[in-house]
N, C-alpha and C. Protein backbone atom coordinates (compact mmCIF):
# COMPACT_ATOMS: atom_id res chain seq x y z
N UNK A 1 -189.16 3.98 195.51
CA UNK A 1 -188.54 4.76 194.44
C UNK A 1 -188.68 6.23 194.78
N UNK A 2 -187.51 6.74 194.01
CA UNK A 2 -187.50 8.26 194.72
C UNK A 2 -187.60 8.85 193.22
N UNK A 3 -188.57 10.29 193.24
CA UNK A 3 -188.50 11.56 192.08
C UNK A 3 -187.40 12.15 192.37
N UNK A 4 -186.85 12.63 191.38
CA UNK A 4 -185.97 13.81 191.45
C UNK A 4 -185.84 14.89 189.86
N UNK A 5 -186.07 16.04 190.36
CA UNK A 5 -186.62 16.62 189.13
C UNK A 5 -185.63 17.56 189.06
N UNK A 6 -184.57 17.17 188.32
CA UNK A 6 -183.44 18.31 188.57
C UNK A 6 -183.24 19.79 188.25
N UNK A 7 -182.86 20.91 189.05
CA UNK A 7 -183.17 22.25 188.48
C UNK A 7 -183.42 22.20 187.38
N UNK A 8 -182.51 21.79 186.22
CA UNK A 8 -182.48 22.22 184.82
C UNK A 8 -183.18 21.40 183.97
N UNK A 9 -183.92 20.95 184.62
CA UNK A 9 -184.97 20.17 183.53
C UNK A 9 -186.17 20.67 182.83
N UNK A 10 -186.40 20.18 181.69
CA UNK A 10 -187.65 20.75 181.14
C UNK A 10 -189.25 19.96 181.21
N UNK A 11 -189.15 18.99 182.16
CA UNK A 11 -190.16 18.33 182.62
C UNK A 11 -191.07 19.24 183.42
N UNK A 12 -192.25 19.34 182.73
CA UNK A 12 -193.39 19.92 183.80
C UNK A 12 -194.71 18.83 184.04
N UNK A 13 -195.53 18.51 184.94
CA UNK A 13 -196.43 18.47 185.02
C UNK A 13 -197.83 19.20 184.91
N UNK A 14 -198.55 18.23 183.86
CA UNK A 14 -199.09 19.33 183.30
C UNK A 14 -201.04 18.20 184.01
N UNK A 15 -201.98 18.89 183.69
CA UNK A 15 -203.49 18.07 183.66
C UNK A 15 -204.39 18.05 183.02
N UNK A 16 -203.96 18.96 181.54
CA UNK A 16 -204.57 18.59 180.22
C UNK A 16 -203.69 18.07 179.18
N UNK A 17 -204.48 17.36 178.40
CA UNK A 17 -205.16 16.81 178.43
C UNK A 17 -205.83 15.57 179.30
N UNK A 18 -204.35 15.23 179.94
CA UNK A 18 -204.12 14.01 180.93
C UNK A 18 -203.03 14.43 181.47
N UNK A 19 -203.14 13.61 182.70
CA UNK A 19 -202.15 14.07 183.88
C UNK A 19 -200.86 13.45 183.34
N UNK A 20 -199.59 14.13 182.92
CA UNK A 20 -198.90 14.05 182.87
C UNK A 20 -197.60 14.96 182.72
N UNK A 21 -196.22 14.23 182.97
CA UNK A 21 -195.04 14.82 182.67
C UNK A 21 -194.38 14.91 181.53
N UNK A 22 -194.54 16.19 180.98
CA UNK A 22 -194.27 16.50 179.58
C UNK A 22 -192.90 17.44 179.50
N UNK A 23 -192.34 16.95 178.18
CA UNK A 23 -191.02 18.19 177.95
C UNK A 23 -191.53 18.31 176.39
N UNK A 24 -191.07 19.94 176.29
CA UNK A 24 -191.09 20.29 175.22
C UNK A 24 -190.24 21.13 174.68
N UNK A 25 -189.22 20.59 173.86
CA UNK A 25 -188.20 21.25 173.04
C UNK A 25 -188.41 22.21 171.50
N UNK A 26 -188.64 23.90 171.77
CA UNK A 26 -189.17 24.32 170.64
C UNK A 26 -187.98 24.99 170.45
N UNK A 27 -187.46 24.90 169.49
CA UNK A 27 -186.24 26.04 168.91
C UNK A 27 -186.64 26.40 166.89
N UNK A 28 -187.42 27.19 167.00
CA UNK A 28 -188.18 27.58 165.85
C UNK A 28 -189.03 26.40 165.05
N UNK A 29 -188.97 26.97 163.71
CA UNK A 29 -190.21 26.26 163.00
C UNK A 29 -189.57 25.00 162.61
N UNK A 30 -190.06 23.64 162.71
CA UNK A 30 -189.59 22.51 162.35
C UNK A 30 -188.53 22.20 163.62
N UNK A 31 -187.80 22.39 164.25
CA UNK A 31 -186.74 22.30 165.43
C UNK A 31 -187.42 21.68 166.47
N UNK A 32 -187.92 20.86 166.88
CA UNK A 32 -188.96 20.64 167.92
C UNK A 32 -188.88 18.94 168.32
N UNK A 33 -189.47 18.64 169.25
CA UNK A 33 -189.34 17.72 169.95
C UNK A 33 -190.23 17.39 171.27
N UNK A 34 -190.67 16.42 171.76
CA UNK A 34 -191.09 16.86 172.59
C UNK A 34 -191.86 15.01 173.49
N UNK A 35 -191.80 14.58 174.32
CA UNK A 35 -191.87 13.11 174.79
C UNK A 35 -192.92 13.41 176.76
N UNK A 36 -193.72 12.44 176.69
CA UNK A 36 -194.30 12.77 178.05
C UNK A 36 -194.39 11.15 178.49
N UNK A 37 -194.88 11.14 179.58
CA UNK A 37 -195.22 10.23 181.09
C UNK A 37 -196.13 10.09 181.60
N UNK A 38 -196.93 8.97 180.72
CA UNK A 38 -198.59 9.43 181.48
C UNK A 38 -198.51 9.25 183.11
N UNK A 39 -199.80 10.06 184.13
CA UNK A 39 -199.16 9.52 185.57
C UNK A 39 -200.80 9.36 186.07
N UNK A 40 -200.77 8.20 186.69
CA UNK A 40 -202.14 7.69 187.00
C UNK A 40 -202.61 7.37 188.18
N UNK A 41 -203.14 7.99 188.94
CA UNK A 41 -203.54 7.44 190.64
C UNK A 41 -202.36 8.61 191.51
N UNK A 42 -201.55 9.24 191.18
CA UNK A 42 -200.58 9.56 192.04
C UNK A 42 -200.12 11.31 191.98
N UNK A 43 -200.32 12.41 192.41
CA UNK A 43 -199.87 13.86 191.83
C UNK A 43 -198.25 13.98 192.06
N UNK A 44 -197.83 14.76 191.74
CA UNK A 44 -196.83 15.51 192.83
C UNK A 44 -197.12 16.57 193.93
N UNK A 45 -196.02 17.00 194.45
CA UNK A 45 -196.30 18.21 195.36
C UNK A 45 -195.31 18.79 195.34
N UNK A 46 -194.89 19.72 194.69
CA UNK A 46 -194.22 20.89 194.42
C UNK A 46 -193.51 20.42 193.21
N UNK A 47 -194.09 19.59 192.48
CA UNK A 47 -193.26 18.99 191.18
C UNK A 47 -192.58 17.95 191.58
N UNK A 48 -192.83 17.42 192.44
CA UNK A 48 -191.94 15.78 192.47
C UNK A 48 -193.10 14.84 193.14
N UNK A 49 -192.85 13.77 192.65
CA UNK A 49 -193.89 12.51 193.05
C UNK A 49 -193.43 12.32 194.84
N UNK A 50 -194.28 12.00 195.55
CA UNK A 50 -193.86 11.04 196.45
C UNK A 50 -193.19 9.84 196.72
N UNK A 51 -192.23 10.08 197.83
CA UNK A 51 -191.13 9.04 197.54
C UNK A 51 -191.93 7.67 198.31
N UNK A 52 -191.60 6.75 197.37
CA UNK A 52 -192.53 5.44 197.99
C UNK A 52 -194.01 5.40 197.87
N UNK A 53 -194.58 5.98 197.22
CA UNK A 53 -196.23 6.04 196.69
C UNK A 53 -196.17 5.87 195.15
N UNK A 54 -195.31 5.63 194.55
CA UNK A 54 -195.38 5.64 192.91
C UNK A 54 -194.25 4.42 192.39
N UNK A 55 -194.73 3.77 191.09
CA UNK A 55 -194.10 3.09 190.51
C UNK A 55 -194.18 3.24 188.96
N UNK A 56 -193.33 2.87 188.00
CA UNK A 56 -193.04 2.84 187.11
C UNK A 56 -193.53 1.62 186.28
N UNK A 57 -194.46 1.65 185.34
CA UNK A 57 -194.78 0.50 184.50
C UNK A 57 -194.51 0.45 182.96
N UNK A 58 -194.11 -0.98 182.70
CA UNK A 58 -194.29 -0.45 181.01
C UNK A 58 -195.52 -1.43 180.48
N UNK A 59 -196.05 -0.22 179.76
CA UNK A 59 -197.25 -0.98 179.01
C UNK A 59 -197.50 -0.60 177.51
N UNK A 60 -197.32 -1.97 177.14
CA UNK A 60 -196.72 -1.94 175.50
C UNK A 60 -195.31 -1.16 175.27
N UNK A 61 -194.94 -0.57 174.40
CA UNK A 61 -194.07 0.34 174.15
C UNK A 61 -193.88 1.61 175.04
N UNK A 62 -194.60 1.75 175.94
CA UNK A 62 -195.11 3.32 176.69
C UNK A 62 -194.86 2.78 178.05
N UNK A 63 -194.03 3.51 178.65
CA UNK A 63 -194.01 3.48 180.32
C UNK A 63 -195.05 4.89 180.47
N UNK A 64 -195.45 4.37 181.96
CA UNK A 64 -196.51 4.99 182.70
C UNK A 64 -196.03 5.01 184.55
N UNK A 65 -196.39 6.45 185.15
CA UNK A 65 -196.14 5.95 185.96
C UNK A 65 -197.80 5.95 186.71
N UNK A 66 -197.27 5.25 188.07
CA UNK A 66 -198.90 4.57 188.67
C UNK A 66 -198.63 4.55 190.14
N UNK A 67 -199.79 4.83 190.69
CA UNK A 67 -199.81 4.93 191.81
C UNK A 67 -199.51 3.31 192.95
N UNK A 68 -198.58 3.11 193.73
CA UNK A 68 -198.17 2.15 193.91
C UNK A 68 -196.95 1.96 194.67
N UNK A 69 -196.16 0.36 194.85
CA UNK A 69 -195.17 0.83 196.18
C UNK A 69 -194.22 -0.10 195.63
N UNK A 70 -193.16 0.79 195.44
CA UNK A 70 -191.80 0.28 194.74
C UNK A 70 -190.38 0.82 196.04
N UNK A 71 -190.74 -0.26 196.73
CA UNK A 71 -189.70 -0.38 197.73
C UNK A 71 -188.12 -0.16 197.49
N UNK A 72 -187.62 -0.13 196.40
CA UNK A 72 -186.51 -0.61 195.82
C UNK A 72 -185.28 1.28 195.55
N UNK A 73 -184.27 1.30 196.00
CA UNK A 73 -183.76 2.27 196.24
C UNK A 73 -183.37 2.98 194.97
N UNK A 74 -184.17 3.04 194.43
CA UNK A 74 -183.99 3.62 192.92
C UNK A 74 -184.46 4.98 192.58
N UNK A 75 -183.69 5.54 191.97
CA UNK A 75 -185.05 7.27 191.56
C UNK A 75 -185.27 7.28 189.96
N UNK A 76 -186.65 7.62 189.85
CA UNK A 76 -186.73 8.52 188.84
C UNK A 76 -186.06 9.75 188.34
N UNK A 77 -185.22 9.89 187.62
CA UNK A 77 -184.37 11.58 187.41
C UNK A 77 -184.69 11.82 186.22
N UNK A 78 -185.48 13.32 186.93
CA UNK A 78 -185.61 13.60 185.19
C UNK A 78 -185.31 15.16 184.81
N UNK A 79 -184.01 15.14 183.88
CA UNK A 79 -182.56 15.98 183.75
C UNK A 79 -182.93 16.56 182.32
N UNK A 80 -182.04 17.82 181.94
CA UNK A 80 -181.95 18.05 180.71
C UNK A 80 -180.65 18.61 180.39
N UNK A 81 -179.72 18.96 179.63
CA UNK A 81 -178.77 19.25 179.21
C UNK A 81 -178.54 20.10 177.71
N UNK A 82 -177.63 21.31 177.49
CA UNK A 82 -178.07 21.63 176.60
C UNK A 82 -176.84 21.79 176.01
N UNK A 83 -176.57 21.89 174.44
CA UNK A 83 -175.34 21.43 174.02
C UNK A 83 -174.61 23.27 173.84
N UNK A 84 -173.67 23.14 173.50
CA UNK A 84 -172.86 24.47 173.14
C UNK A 84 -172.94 24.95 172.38
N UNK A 85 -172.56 26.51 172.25
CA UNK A 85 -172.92 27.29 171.49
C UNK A 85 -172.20 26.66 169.48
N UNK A 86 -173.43 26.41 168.51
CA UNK A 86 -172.66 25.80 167.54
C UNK A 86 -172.69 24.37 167.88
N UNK A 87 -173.14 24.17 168.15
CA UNK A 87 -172.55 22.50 168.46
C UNK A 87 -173.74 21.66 169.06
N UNK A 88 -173.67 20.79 169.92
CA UNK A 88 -174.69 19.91 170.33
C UNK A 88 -174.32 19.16 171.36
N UNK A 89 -175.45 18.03 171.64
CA UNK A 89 -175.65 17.35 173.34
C UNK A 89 -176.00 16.02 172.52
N UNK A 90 -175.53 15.35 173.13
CA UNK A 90 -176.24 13.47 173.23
C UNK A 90 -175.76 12.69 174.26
N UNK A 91 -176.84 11.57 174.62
CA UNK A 91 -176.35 10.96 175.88
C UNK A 91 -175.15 10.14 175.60
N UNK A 92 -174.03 9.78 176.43
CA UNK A 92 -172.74 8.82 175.72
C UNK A 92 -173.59 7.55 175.95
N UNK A 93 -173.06 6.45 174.91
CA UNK A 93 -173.85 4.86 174.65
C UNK A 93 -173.59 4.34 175.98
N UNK A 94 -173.86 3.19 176.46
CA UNK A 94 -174.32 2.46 177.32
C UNK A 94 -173.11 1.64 177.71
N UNK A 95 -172.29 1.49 177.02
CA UNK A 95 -171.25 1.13 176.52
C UNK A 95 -169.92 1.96 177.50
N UNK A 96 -169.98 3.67 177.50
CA UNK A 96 -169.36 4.56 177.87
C UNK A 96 -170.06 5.33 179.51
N UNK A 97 -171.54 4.56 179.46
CA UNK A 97 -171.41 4.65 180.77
C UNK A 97 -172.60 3.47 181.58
N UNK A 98 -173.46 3.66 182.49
CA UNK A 98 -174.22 2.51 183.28
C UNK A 98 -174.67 1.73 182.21
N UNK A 99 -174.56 0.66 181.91
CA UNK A 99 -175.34 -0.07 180.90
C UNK A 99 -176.73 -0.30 181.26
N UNK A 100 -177.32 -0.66 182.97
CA UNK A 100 -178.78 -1.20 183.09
C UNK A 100 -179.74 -0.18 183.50
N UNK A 101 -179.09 1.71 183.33
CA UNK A 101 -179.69 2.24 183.36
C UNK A 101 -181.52 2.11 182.48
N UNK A 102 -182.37 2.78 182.58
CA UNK A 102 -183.93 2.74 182.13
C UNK A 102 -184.34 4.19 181.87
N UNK A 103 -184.07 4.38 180.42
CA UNK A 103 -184.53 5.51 179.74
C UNK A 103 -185.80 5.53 179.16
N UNK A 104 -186.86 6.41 179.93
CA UNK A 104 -188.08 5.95 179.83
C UNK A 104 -188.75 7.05 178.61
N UNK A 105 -188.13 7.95 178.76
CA UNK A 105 -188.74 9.04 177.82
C UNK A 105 -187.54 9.95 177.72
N UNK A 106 -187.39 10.45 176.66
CA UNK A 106 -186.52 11.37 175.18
C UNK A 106 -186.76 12.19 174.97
N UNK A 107 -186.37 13.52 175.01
CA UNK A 107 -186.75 14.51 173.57
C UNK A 107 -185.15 15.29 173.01
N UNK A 108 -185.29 15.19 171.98
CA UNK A 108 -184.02 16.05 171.31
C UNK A 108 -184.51 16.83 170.15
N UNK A 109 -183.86 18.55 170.70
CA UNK A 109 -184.20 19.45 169.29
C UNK A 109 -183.37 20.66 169.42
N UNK A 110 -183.12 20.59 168.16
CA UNK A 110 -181.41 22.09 167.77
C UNK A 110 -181.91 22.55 166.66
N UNK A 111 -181.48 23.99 166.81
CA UNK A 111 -180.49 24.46 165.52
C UNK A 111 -179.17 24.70 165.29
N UNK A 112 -179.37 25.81 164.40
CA UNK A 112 -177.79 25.68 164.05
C UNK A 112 -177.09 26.40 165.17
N UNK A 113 -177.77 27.13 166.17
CA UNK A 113 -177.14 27.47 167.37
C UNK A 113 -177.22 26.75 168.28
N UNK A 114 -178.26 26.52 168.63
CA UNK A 114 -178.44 25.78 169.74
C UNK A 114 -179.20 24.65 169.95
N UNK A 115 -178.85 23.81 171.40
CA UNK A 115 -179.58 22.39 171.09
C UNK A 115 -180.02 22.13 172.60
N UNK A 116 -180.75 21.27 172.86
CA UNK A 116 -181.06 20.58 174.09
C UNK A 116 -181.33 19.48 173.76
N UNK A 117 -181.40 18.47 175.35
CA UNK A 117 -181.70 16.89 175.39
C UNK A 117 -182.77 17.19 176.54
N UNK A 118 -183.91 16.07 176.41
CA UNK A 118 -184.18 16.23 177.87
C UNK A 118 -184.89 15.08 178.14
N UNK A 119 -184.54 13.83 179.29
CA UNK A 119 -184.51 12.45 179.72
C UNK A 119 -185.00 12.68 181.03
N UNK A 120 -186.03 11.30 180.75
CA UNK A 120 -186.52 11.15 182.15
C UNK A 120 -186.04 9.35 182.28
N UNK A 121 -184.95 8.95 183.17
CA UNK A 121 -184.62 7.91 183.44
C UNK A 121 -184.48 7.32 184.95
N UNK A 122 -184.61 5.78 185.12
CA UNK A 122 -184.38 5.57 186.48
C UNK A 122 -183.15 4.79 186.71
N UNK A 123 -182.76 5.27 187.18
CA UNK A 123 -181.45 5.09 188.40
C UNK A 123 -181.11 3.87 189.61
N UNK A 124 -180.29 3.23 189.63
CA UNK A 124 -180.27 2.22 191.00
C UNK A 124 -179.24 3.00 191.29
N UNK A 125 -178.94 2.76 193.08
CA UNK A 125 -177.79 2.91 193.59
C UNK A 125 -176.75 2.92 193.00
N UNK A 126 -175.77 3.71 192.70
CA UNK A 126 -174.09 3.85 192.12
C UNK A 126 -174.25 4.23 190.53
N UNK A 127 -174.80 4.02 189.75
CA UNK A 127 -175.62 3.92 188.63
C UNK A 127 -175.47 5.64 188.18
N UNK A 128 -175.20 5.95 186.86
CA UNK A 128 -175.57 7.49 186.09
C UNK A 128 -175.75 7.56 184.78
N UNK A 129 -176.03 8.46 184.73
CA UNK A 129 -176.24 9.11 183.02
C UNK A 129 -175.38 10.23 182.62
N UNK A 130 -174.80 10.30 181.44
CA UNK A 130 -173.88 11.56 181.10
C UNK A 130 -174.00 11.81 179.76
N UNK A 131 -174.12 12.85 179.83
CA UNK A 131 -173.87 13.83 178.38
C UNK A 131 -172.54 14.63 177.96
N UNK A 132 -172.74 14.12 176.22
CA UNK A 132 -171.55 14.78 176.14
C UNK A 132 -172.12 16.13 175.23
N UNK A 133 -171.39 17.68 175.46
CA UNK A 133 -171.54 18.74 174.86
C UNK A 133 -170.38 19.07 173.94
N UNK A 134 -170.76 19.63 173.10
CA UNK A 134 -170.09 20.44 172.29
C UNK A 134 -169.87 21.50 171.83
N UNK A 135 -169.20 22.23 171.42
CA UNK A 135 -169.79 23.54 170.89
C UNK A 135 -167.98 24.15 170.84
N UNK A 136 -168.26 25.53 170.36
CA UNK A 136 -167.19 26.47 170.53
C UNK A 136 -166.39 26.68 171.43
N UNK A 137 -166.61 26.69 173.06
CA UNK A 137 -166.05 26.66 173.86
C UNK A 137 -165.29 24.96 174.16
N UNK A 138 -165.47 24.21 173.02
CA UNK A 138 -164.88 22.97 173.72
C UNK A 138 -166.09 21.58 174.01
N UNK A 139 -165.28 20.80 174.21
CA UNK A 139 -166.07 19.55 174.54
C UNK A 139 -166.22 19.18 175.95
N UNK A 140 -167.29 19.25 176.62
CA UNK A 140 -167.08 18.94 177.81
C UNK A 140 -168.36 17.37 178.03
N UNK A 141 -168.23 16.69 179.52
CA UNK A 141 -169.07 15.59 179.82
C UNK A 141 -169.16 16.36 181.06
N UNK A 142 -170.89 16.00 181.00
CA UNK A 142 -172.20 16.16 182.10
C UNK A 142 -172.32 14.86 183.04
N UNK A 143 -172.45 14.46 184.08
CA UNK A 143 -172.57 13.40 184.86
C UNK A 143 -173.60 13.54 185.89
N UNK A 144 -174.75 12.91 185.98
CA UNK A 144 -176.07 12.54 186.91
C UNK A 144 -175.39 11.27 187.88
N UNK A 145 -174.83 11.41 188.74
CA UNK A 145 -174.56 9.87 189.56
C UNK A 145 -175.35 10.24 190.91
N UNK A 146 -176.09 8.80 190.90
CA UNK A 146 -176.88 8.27 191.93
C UNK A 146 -176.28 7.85 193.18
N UNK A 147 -176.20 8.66 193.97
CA UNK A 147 -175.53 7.31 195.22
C UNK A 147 -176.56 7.29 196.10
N UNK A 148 -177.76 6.58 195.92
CA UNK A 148 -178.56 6.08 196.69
C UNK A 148 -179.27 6.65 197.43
N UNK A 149 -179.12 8.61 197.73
CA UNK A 149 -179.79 8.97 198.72
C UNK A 149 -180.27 10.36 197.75
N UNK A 150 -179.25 10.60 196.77
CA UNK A 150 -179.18 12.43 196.40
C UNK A 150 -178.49 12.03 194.80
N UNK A 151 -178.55 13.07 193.77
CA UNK A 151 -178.24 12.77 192.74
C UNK A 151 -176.76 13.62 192.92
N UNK A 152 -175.51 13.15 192.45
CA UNK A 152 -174.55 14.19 192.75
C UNK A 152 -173.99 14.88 190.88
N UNK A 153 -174.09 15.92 190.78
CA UNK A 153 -173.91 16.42 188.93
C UNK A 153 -172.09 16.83 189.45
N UNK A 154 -171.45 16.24 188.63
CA UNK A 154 -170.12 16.53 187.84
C UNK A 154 -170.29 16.69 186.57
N UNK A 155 -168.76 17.68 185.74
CA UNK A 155 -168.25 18.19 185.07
C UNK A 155 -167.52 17.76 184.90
N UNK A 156 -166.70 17.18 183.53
CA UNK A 156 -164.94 17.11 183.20
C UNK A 156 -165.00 17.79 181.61
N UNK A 157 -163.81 18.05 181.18
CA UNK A 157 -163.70 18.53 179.60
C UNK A 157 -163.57 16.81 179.55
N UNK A 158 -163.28 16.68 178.29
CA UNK A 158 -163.24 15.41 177.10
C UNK A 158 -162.12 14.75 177.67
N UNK A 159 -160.79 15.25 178.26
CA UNK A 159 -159.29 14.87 178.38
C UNK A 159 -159.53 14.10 179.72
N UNK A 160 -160.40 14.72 180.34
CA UNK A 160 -160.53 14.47 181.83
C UNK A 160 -161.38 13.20 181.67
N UNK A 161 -162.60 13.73 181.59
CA UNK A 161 -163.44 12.25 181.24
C UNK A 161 -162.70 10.95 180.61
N UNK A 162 -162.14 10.91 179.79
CA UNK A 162 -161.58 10.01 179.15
C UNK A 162 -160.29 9.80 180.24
N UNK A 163 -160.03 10.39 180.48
CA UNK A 163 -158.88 9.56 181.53
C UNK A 163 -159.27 8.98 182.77
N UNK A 164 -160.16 9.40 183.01
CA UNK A 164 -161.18 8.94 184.34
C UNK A 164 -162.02 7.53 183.91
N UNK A 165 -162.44 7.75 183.06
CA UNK A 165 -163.04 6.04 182.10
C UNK A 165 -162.15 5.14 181.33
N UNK A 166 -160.85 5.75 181.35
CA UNK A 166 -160.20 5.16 180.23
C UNK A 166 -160.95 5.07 178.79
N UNK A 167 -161.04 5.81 178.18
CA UNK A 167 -161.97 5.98 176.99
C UNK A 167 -160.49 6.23 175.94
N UNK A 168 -159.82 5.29 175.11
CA UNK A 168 -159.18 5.20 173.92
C UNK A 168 -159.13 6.60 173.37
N UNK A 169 -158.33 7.26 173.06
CA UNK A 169 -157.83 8.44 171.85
C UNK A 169 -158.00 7.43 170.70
N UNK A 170 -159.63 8.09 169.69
CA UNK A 170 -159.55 7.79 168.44
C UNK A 170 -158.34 7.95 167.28
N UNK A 171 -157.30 8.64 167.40
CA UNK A 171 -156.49 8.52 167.29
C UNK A 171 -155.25 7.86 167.22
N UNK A 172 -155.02 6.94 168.02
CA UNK A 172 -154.33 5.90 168.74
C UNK A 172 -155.01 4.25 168.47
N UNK A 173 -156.37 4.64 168.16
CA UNK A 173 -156.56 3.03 168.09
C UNK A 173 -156.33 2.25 166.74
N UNK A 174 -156.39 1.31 166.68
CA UNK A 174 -155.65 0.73 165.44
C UNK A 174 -156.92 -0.41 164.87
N UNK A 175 -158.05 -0.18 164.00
CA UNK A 175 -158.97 -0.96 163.06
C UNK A 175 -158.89 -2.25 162.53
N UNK A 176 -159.26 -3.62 162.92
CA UNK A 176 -158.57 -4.71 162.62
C UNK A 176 -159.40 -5.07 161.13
């Protein structure tokens, strides 16, 4: 398994209280958010785990990661996205994009200006995650796709995306 800690993420590694990868979303009083990764047996080095020395466990409700050998061509990515001015970010359903993606940890927090997401998920070969933004300038979709070696990030507005997925004009569809 491979780390990948993308520029714009708000994941840090931190070693108090416990070694772990924490995000924290503060946008004033009450606006907040904030989700971590305990990490056990294993550091990083320059902020990313070693590729092939770490694995991913879930124990109980809580994934952890652990020192260990997960052969399997998959990465950890852990991304953040932030929504538009006025407006907001959420990941599209599972439905609209990889369904067997593994969203291991969350945080979401806005105001009335501004918002962020920030996900730490793992990835197989061909496999992504996308966000959709909003705001004043328009609706646009964020894209994380995996091809097995490097994470590659695309852009489309709403018109584009949807013609590229075939995604229905709410408009057009007809409620049985």
């Amino acid at each position: 398994m491979k780390n990948i800690n993308y520029k714009n993420s708000q994941f840090q590694f931190t070693e108090k209280p416990i070694y772990q990868y924490k995000a924290e979303l503060i946008f004033g009083r009450n606006k907040r958010d904030s989700c971590f990764i305990p990490v056990d047996g294993v550091l990083p080095v320059d902020g990313v785990l070693p590729e092939g020395q770490f694995k991913v466990i879930k124990a109980g409700d809580q994934y952890r990661i652990v020192a260990g050998t997960d052969k399997t061509n998959r990465c950890l990515l852990m991304c953040s996205e932030e929504g538009g001015f006025r407006g907001g970010v959420r990941i599209l359903k599972a439905g609209e994009t990889s369904a067997s993606r593994i969203i291991i940890a969350e945080a979401d927090a806005g105001n009335a200006v501004e918002s962020r997401i920030a996900v730490a998920v793992i990835l197989s070969d061909g496999q992504h995650i996308a966000f959709e933004n909003s705001g004043r300038g328009g609706r646009f979709v964020y894209r994380y796709h995996y091809t097995g070696g490097e994470i590659v990030y695309e852009n489309y507005t709403q018109a584009e995306w949807n013609a590229k997925w075939q995604v229905p004009d709410p408009a057009t569809v007809e409620t049985i």
